[in-house]
N, C-alpha and C. Protein backbone atom coordinates (compact mmCIF):
# COMPACT_ATOMS: atom_id res chain seq x y z
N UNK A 1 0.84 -1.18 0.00
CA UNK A 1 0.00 0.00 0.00
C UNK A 1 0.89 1.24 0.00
N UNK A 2 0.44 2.32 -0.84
CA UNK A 2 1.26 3.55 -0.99
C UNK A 2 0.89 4.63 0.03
N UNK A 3 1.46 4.74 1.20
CA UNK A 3 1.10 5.48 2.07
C UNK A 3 1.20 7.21 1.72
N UNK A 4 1.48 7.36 1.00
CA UNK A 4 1.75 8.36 0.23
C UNK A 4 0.57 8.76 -0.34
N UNK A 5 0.04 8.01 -0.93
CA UNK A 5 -1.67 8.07 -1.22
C UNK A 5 -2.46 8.58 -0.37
N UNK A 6 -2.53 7.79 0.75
CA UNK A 6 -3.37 8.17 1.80
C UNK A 6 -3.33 8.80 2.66
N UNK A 7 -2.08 9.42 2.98
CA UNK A 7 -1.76 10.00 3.75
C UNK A 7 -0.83 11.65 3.39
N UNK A 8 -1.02 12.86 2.97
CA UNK A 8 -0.69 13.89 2.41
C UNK A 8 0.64 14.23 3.45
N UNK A 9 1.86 14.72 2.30
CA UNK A 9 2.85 15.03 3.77
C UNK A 9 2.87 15.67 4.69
N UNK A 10 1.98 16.91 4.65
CA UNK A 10 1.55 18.02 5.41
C UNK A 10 0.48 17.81 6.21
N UNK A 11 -0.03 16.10 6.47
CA UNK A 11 -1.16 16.06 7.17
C UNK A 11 -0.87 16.61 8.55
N UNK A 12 0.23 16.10 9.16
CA UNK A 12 0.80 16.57 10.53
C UNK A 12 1.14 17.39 10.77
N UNK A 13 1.59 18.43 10.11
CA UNK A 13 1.76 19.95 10.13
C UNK A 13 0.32 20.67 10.23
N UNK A 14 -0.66 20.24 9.56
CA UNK A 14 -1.65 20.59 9.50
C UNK A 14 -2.87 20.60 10.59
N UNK A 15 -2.92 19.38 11.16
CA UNK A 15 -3.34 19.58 12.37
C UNK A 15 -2.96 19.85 13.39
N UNK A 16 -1.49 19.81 13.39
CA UNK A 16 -0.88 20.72 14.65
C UNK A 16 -1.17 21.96 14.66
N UNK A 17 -1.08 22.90 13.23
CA UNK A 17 -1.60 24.28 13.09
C UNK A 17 -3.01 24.63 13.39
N UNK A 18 -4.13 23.43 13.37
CA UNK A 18 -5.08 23.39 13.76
C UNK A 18 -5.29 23.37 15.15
N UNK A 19 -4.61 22.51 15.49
CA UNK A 19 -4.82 22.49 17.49
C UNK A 19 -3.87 23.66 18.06
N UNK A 20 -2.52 24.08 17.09
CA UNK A 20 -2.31 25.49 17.99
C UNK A 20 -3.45 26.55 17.82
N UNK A 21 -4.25 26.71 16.88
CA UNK A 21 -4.61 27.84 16.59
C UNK A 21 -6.10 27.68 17.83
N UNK A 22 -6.68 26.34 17.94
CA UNK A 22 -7.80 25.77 18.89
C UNK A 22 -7.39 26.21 20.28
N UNK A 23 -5.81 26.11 20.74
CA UNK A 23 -5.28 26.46 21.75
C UNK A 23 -5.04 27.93 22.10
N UNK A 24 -4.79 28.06 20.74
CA UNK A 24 -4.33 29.47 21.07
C UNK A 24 -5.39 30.49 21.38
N UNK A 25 -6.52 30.45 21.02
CA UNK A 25 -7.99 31.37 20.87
C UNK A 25 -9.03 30.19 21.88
N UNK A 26 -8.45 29.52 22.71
CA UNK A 26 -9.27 29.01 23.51
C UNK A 26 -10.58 28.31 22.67
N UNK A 27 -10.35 28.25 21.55
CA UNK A 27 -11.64 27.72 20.67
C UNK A 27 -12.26 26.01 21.45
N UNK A 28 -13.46 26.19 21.92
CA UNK A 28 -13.84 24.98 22.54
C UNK A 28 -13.90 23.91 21.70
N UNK A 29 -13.45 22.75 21.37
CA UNK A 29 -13.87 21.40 20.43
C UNK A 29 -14.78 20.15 21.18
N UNK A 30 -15.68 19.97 21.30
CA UNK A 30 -16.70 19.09 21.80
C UNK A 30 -16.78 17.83 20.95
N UNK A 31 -16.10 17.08 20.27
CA UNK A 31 -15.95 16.41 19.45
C UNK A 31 -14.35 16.32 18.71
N UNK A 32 -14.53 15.73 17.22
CA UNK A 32 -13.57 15.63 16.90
C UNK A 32 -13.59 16.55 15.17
N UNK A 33 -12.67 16.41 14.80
CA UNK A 33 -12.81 17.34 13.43
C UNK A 33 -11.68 16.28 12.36
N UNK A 34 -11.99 16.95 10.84
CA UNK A 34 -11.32 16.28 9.80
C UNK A 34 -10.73 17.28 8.93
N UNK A 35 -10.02 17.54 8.14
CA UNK A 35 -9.42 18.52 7.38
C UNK A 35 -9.53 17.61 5.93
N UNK A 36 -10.44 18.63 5.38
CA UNK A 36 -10.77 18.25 4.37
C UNK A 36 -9.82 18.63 2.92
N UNK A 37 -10.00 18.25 1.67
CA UNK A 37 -8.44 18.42 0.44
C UNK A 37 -8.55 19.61 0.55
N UNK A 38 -9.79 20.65 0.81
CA UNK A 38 -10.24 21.78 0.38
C UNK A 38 -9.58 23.15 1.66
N UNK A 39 -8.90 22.14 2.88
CA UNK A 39 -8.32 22.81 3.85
C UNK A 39 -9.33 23.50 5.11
N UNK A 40 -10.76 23.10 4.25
CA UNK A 40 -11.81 23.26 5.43
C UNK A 40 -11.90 22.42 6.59
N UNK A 41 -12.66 22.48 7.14
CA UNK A 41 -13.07 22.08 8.74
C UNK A 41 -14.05 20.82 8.26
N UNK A 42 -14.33 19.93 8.83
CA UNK A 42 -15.52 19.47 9.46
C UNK A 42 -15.57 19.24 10.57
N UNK A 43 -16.23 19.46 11.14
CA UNK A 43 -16.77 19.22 12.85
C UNK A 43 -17.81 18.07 13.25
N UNK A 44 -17.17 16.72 13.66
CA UNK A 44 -18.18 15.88 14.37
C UNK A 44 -18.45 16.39 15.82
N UNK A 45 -19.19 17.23 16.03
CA UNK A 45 -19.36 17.57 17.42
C UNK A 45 -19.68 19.16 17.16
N UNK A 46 -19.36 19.84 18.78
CA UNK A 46 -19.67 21.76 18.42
C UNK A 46 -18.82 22.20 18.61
N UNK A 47 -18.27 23.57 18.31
CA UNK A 47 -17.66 24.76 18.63
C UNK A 47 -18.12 25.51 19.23
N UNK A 48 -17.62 26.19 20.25
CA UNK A 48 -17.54 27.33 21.03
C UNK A 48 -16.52 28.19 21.03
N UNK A 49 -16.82 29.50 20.83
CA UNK A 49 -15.89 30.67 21.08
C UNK A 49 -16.10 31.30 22.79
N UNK A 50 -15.21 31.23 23.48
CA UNK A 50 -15.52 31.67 25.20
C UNK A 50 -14.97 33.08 24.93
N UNK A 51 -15.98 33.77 25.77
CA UNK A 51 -15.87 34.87 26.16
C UNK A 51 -14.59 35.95 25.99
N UNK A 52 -13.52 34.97 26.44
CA UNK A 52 -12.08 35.38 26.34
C UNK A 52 -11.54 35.72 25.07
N UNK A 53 -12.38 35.21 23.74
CA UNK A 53 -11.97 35.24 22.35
C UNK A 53 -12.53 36.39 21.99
N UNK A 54 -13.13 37.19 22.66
CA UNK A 54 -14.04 38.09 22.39
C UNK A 54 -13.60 39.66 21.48
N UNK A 55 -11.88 39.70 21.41
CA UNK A 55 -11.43 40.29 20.40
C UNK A 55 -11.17 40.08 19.21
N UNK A 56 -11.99 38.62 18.77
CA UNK A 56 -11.53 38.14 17.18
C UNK A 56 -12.83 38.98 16.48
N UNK A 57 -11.75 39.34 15.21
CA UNK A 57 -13.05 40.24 14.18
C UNK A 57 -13.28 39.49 13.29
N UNK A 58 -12.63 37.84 12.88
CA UNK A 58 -12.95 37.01 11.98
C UNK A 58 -12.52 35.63 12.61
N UNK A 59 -12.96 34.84 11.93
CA UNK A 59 -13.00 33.27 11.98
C UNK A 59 -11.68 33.36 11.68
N UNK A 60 -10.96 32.43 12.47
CA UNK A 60 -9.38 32.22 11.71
C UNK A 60 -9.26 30.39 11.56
N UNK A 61 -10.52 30.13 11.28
CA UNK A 61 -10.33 28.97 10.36
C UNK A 61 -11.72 28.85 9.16
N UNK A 62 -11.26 27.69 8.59
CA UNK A 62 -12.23 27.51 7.28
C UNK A 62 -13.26 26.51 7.98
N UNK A 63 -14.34 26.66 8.57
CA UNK A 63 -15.29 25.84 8.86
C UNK A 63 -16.02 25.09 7.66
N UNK A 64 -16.34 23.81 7.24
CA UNK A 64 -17.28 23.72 6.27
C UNK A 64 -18.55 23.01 6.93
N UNK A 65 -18.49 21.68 7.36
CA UNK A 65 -19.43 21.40 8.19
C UNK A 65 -19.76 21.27 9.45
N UNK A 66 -20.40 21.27 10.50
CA UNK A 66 -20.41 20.94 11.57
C UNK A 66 -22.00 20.52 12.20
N UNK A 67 -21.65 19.13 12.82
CA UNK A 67 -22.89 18.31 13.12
C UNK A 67 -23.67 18.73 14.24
N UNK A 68 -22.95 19.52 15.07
CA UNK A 68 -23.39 19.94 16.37
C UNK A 68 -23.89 21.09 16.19
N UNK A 69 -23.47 22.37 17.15
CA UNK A 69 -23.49 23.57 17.23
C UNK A 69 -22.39 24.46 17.39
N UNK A 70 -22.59 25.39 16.68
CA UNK A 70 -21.55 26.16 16.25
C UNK A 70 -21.81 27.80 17.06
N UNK A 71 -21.01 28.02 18.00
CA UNK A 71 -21.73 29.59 18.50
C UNK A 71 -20.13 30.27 18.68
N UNK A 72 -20.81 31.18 17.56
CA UNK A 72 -19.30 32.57 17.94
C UNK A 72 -20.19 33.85 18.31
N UNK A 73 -20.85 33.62 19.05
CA UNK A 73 -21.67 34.82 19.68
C UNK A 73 -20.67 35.02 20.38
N UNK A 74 -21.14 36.48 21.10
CA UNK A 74 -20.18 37.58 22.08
C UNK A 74 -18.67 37.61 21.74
N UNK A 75 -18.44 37.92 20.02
CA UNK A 75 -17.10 38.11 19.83
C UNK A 75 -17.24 39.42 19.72
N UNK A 76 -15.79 40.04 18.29
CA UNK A 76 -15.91 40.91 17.50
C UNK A 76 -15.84 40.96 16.17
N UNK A 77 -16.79 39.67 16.07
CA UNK A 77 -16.76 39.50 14.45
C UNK A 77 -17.42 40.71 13.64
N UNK A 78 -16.48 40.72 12.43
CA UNK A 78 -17.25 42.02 11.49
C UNK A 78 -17.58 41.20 10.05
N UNK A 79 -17.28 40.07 9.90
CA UNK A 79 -17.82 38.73 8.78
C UNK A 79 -18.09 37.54 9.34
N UNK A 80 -18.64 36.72 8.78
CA UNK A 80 -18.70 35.71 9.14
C UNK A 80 -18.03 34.61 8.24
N UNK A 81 -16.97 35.03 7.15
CA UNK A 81 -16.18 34.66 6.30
C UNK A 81 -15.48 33.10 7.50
N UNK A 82 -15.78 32.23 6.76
CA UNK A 82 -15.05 31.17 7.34
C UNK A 82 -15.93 30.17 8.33
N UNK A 83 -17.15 31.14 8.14
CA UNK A 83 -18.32 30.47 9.32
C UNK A 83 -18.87 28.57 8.34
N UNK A 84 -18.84 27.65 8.81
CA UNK A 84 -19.74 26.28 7.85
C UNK A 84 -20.77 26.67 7.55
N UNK A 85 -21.14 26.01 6.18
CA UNK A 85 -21.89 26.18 5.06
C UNK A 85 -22.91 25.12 5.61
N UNK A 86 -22.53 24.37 6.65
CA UNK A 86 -24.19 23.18 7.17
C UNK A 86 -23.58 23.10 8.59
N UNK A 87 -25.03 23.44 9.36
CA UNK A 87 -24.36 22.78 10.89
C UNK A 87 -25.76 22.39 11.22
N UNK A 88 -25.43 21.29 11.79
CA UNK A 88 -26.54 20.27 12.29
C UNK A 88 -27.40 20.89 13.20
N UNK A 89 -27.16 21.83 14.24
CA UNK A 89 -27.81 22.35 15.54
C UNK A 89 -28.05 23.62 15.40
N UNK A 90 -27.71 24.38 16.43
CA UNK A 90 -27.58 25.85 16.30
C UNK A 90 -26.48 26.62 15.70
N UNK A 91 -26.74 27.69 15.01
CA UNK A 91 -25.27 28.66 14.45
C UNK A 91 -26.03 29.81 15.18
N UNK A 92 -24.82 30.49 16.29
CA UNK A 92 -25.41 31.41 16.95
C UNK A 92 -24.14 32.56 16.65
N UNK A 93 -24.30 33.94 15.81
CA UNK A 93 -23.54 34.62 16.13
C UNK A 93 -24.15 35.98 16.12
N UNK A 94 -24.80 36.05 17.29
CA UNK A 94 -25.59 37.45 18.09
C UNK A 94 -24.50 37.88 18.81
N UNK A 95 -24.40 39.24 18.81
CA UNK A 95 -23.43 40.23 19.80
C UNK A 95 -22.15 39.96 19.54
N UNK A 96 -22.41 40.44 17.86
CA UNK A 96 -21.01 40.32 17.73
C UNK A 96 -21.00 41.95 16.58
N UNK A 97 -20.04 42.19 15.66
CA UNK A 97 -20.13 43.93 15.26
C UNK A 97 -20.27 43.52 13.90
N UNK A 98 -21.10 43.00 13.31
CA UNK A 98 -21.74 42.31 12.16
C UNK A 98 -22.49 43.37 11.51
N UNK A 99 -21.98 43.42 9.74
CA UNK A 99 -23.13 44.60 9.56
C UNK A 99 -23.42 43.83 8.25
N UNK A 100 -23.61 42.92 7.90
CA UNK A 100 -24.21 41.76 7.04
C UNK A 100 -23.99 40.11 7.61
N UNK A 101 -25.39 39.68 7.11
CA UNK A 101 -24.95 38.18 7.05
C UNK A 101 -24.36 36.95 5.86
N UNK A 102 -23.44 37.97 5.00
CA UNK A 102 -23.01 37.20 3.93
C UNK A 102 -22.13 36.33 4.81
N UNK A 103 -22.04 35.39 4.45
CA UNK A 103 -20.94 33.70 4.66
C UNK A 103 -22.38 33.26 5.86
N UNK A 104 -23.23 33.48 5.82
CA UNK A 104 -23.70 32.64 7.06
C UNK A 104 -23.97 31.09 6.30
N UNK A 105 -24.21 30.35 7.09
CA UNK A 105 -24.44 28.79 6.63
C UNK A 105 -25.70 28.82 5.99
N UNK A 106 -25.24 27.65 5.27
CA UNK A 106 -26.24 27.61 3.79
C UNK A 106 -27.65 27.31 4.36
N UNK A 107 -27.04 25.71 5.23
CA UNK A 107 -28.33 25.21 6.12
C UNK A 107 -27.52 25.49 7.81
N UNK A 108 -28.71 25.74 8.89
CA UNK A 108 -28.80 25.75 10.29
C UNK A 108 -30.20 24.94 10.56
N UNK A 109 -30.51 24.06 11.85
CA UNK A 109 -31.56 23.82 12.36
C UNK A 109 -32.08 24.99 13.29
N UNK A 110 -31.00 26.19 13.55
CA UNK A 110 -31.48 26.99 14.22
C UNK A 110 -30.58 28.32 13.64
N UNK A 111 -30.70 29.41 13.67
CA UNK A 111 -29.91 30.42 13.17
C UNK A 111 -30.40 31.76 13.88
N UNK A 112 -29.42 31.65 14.80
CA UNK A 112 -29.27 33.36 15.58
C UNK A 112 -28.56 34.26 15.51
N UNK A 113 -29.11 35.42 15.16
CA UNK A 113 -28.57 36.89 14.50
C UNK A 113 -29.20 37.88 15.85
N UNK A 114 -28.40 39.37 15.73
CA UNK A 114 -29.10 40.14 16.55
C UNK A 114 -29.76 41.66 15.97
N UNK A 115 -30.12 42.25 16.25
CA UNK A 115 -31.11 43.42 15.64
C UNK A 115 -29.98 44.67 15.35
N UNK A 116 -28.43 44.19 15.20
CA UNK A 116 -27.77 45.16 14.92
C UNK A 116 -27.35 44.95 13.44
N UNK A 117 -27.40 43.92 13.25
CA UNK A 117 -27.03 43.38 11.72
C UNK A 117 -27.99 44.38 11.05
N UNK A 118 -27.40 44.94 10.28
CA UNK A 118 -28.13 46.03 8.96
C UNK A 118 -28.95 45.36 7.96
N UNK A 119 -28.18 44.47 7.33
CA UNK A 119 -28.48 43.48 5.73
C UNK A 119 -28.20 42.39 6.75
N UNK A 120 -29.71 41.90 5.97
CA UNK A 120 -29.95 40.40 6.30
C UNK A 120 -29.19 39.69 5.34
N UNK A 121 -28.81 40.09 3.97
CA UNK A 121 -28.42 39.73 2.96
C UNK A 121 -27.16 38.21 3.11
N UNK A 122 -27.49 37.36 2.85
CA UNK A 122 -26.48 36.44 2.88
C UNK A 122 -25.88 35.93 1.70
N UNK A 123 -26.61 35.93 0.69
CA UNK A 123 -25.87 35.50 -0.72
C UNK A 123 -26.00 34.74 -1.35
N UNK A 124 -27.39 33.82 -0.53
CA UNK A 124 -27.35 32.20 -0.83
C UNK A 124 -28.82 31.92 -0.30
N UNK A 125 -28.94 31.14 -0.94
CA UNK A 125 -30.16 30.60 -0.16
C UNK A 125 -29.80 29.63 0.51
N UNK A 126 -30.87 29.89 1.60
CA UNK A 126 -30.46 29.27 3.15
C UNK A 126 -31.71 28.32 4.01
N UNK A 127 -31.31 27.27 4.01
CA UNK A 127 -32.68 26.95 5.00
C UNK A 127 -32.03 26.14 6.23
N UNK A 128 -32.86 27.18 6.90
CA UNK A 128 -32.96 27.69 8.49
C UNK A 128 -34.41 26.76 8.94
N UNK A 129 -34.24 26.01 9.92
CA UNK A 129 -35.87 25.27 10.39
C UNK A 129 -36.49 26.45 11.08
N UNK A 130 -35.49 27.09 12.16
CA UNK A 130 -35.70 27.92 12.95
C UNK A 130 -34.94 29.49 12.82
N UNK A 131 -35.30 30.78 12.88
CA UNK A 131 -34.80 31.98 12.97
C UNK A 131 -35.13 32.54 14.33
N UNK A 132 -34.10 33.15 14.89
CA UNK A 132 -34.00 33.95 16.33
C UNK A 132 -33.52 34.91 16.36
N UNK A 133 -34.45 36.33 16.58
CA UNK A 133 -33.73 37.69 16.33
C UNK A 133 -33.39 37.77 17.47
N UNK A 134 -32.60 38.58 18.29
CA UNK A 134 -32.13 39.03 19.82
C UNK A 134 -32.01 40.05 19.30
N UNK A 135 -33.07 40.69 20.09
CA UNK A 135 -33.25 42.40 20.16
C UNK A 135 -32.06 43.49 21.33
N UNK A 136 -30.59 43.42 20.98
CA UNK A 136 -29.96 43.72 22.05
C UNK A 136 -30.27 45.56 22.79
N UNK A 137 -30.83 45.88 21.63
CA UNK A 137 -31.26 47.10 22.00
C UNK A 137 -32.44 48.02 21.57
N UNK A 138 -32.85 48.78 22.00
CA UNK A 138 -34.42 49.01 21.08
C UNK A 138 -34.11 50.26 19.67
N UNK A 139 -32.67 50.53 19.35
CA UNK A 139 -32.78 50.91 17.80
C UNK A 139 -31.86 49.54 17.17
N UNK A 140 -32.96 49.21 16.34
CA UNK A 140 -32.78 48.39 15.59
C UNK A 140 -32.09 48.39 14.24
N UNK A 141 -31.20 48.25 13.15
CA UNK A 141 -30.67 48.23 12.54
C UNK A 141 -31.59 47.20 11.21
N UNK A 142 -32.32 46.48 11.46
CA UNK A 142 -33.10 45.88 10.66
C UNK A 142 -33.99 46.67 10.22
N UNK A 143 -34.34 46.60 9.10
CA UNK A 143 -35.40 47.20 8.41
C UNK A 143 -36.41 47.15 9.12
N UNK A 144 -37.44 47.63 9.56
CA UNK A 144 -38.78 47.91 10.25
C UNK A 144 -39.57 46.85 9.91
N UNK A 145 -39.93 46.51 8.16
CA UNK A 145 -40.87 45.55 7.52
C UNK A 145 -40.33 44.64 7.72
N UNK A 146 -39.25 44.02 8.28
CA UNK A 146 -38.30 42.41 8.21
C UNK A 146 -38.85 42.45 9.90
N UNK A 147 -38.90 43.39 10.43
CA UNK A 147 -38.84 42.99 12.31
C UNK A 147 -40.27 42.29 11.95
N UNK A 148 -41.19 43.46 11.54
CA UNK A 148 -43.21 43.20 11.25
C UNK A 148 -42.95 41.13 11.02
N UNK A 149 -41.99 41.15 10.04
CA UNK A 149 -42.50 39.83 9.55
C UNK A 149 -41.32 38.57 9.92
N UNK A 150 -41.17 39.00 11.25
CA UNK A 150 -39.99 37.52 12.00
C UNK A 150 -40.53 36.31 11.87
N UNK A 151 -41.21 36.06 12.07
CA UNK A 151 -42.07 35.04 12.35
C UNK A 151 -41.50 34.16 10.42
N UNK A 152 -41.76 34.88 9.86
CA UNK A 152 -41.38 34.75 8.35
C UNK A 152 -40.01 34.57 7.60
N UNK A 153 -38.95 34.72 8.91
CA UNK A 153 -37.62 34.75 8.55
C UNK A 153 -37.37 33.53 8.08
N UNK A 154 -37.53 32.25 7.88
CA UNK A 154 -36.47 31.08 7.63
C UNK A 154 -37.24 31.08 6.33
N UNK A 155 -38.46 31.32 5.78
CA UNK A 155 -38.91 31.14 4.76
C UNK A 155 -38.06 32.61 3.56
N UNK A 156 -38.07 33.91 4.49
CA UNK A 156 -37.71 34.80 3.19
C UNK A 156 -35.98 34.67 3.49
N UNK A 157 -34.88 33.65 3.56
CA UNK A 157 -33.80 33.56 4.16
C UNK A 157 -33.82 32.29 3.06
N UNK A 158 -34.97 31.81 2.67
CA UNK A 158 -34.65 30.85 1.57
C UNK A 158 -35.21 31.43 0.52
N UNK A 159 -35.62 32.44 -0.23
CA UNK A 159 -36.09 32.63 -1.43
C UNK A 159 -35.87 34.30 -1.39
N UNK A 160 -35.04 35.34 -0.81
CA UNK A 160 -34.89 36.30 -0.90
C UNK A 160 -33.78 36.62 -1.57
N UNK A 161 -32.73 35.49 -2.65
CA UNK A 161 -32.04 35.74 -3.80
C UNK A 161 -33.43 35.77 -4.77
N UNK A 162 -34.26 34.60 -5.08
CA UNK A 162 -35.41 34.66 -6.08
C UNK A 162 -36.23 35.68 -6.16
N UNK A 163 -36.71 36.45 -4.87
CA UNK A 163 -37.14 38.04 -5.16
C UNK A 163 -36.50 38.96 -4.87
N UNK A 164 -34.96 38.78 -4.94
CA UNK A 164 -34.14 39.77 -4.72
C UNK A 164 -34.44 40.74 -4.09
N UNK A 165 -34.80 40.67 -2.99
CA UNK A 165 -35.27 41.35 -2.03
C UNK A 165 -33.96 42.26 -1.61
N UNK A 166 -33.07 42.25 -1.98
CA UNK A 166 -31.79 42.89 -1.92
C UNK A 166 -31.34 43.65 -2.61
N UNK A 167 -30.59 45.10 -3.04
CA UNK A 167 -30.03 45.51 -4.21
C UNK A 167 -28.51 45.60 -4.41
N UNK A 168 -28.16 45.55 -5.26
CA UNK A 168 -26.62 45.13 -5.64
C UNK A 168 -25.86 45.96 -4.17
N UNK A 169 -26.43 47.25 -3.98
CA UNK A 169 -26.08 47.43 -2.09
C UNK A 169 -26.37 47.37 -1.49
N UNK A 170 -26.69 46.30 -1.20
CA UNK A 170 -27.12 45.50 -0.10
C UNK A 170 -28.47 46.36 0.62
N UNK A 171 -29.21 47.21 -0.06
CA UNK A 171 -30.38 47.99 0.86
C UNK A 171 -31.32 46.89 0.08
N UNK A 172 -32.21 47.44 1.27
CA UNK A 172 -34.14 46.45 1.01
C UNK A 172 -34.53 46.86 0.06
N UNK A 173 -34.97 45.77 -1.13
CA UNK A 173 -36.04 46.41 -1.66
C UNK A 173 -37.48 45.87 -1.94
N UNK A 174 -37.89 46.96 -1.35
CA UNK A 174 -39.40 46.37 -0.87
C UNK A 174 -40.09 45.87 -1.50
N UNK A 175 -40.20 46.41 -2.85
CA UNK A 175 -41.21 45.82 -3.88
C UNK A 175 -40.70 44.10 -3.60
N UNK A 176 -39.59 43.58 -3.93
CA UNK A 176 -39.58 42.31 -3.81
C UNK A 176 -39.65 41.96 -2.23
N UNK A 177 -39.93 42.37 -1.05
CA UNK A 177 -39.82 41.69 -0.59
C UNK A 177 -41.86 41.78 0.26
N UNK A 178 -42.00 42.92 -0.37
CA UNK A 178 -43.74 42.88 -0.34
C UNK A 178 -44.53 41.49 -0.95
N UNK A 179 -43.53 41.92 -2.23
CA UNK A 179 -43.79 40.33 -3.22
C UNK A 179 -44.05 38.76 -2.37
N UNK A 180 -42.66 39.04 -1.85
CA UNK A 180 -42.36 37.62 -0.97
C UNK A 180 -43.47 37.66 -0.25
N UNK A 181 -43.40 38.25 1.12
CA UNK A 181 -44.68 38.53 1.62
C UNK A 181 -45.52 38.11 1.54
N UNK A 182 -46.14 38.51 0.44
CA UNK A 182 -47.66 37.98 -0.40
C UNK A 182 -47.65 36.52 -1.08
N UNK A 183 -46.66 35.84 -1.66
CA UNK A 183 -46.86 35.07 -1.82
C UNK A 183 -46.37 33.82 -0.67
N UNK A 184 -45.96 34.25 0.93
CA UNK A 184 -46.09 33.73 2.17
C UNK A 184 -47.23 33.28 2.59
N UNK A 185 -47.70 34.58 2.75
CA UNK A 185 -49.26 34.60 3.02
C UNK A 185 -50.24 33.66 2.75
N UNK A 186 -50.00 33.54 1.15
CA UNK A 186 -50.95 32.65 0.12
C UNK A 186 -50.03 31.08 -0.27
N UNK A 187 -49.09 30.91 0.92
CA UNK A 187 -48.69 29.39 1.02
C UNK A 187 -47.48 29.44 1.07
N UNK A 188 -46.75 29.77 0.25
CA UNK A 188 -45.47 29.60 0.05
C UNK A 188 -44.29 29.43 1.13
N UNK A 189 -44.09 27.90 0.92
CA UNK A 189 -43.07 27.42 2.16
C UNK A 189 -41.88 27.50 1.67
């Protein structure tokens, strides 16, 4: 057998850079992880960012999947660049200095944002089972008509590229998302 095949020379370099960097930012691992050809993450288990990490303004790894839950709430994230594209549980990143949700995960069973995020805009369509706004303060940064219709978030979070409810800068635009709206109303899951 060609171990060479199966085994890349940089595998061991690679996860050592992985567990310093886990060490170094106190990043919690509840499970175990895989490094994928693509240099992403997978996560059998969750992540946690503690309190103490609370000066990171970005992910300083490539997350792609994770089966558990994933929470970088109470950082100083200003992207979510690097956040997984599927996590099995919750993706929680409320109270953090977020002024879009582009890179959020494609799919969440749960997905928590907070009322400072400006653009909901993520880039992708996304399905969310569950959406959770956290209102950290009473001026809100969300559009007024998106607060009216929470209840409605995991549905316009999957079809708000199709009514482009977005404009190339990132502001609301209503006509499409009145659209959406209306065709909520009249079924549309």
């Amino acid at each position: 057998m060609n171990l060479k095949a199966v085994f890349p020379d940089n595998i061991f370099t690679q996860e050592n850079d992985i567990d310093i960097i886990f060490r170094t930012y106190w990043i919690i691992l509840k499970g175990r992880y895989v490094i994928n050809n693509d240099q992403s993450i997978d996560v059998y288990g969750n992540i946690e960012f503690p309190n103490i990490s609370g000066y990171l303004t970005e992910l300083l790894l490539k997350f792609n999947k994770v089966s558990g839950d994933f929470n970088c709430s109470g950082l100083s994230l200003t992207t979510l660049k690097g956040a997984p594209a599927e996590v099995g549980g919750i993706f929680d990143c409320s109270y953090n200095r977020l002024t879009s949700l582009e890179f959020a995960p494609i799919y969440a069973a749960e997905f928590i944002f907070d009322n400072t995020v400006a653009c909901l805009c993520t880039g992708n369509t996304n399905y969310f089972d569950k959406v959770s706004v956290i209102f950290r303060n009473s001026l809100s940064s969300i559009p007024e008509k998106i607060v009216q219709c929470k209840e409605m978030l995991p549905i316009i979070f999957k079809y708000q590229d199709f009514y482009q409810i977005w404009d190339d800068q990132r502001s609301l635009n209503m006509a499409g998302l009145d659209e959406l709206v209306l065709e909520i109303n009249e079924g549309l899951e």
